[in-house]
C-alpha atoms as a PDB file:
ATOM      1  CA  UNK A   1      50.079 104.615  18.596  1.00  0.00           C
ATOM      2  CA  UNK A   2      46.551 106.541  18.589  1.00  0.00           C
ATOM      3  CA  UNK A   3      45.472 108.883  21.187  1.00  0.00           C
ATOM      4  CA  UNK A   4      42.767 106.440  21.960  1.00  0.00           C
ATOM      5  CA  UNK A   5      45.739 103.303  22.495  1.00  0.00           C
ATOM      6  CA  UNK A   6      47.985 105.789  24.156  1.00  0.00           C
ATOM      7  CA  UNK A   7      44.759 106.753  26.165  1.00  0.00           C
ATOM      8  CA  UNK A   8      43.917 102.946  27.449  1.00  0.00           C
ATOM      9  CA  UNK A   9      47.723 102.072  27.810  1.00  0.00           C
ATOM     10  CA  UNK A  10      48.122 105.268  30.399  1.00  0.00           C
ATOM     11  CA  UNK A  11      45.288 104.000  32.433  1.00  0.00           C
ATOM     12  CA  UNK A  12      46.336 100.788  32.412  1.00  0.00           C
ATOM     13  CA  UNK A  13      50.124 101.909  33.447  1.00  0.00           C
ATOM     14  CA  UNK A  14      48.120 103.454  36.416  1.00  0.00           C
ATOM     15  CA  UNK A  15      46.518  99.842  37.764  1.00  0.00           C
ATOM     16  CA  UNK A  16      49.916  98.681  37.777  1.00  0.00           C
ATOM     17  CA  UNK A  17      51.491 101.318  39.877  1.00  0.00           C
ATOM     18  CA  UNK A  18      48.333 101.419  42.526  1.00  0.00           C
ATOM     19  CA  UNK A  19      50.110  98.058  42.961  1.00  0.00           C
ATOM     20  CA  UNK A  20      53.419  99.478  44.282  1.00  0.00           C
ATOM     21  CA  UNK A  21      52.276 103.035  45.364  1.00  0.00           C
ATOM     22  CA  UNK A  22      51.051 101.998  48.943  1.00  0.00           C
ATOM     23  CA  UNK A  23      55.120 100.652  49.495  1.00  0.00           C
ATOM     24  CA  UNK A  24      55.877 104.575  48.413  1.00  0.00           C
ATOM     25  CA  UNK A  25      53.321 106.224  50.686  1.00  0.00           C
ATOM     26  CA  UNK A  26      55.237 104.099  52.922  1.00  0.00           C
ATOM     27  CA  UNK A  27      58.291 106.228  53.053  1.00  0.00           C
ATOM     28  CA  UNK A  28      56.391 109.490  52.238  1.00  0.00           C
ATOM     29  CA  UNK A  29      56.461 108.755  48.366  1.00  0.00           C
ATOM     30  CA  UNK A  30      54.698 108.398  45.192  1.00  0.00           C
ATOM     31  CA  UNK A  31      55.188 108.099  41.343  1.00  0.00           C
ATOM     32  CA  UNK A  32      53.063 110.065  38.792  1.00  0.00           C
ATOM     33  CA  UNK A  33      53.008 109.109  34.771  1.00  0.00           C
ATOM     34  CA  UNK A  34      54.415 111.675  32.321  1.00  0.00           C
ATOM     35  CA  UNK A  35      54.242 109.904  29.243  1.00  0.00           C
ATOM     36  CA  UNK A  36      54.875 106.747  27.622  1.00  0.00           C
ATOM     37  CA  UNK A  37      56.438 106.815  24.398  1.00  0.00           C
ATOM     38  CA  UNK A  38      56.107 105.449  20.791  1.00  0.00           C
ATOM     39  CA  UNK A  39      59.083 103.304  21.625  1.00  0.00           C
ATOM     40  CA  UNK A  40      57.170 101.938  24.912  1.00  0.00           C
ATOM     41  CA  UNK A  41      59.463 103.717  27.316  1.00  0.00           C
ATOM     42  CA  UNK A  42      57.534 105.112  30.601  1.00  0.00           C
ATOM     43  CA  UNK A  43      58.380 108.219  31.680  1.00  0.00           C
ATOM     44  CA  UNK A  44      57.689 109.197  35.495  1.00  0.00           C
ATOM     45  CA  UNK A  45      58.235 111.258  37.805  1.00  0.00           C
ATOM     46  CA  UNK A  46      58.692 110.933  41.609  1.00  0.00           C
ATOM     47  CA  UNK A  47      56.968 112.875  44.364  1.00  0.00           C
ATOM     48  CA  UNK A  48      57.509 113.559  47.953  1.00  0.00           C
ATOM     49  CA  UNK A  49      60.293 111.565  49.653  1.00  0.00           C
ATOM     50  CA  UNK A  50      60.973 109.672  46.544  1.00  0.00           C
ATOM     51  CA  UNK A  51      62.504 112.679  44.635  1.00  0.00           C
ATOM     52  CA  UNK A  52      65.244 112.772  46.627  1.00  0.00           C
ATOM     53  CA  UNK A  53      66.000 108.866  47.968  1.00  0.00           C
ATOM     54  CA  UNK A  54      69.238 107.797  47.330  1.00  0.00           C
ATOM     55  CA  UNK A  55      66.935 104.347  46.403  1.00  0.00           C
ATOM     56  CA  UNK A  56      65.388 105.085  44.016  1.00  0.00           C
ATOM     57  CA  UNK A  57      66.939 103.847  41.630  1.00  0.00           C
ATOM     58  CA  UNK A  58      67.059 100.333  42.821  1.00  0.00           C
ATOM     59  CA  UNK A  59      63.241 100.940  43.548  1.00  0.00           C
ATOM     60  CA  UNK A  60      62.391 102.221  40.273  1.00  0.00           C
ATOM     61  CA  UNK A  61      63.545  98.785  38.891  1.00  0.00           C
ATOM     62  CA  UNK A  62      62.996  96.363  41.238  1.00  0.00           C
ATOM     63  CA  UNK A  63      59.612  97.628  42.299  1.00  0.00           C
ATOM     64  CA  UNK A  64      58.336 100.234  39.833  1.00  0.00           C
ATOM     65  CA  UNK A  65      59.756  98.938  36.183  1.00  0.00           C
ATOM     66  CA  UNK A  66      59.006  95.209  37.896  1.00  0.00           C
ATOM     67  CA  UNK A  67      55.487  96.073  38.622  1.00  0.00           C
ATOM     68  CA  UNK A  68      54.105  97.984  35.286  1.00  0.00           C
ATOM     69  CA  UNK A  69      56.065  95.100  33.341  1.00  0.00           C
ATOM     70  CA  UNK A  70      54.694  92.244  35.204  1.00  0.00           C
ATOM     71  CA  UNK A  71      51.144  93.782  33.855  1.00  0.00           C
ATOM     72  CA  UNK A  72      52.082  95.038  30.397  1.00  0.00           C
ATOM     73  CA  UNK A  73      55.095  92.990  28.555  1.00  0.00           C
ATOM     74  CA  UNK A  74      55.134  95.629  25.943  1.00  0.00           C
ATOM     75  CA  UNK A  75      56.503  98.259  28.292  1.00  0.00           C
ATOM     76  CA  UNK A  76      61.012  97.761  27.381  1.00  0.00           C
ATOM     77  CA  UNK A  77      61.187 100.208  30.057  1.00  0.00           C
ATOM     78  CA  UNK A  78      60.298 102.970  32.975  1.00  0.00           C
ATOM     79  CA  UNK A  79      62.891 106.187  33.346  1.00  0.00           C
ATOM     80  CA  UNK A  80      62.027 108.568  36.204  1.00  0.00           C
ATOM     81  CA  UNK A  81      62.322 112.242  34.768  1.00  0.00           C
ATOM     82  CA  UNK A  82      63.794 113.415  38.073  1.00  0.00           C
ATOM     83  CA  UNK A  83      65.933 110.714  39.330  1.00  0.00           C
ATOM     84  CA  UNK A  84      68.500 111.319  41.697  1.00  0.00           C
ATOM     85  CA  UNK A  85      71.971 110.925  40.476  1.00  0.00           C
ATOM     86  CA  UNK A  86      74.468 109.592  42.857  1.00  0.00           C
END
């Protein structure tokens, strides 16, 4: 994938998540983009009361995998970097 490709998918990974992020700020959360790599795997991370919710990981793929799929098939995946192991 070019920079430029990379560049345009990123953004577009962002308009997706503006579609779950005001359920996030909800709870005191958010979700920021790390990367997304050659094999079309997201990587995020969560903020504020995310990083430590025992949810999510049920909201990472219900709501955050669901939503940046739903707008870009391509995407086999989103992995939070800091997700809470329980």
């Amino acid at each position: 994938m070019s920079d430029q490709e990379k560049t345009l998918l990123l953004h577009q990974i962002e308009l997706a998540l503006d579609d779950i992020r005001p359920h996030l700020a909800v709870d005191g959360g958010d979700v920021s983009v790390v990367d997304v790599t050659d094999e079309m795997i997201v990587r995020v991370k969560w903020l504020g009361a995310c990083e430590s919710c025992s949810m999510s990981i049920m909201t990472m793929k219900a709501g955050v995998e669901q939503a940046v799929k739903s707008r870009l098939p391509q995407i086999r995946s989103v992995e939070a970097v800091n997700a809470v192991h329980v």
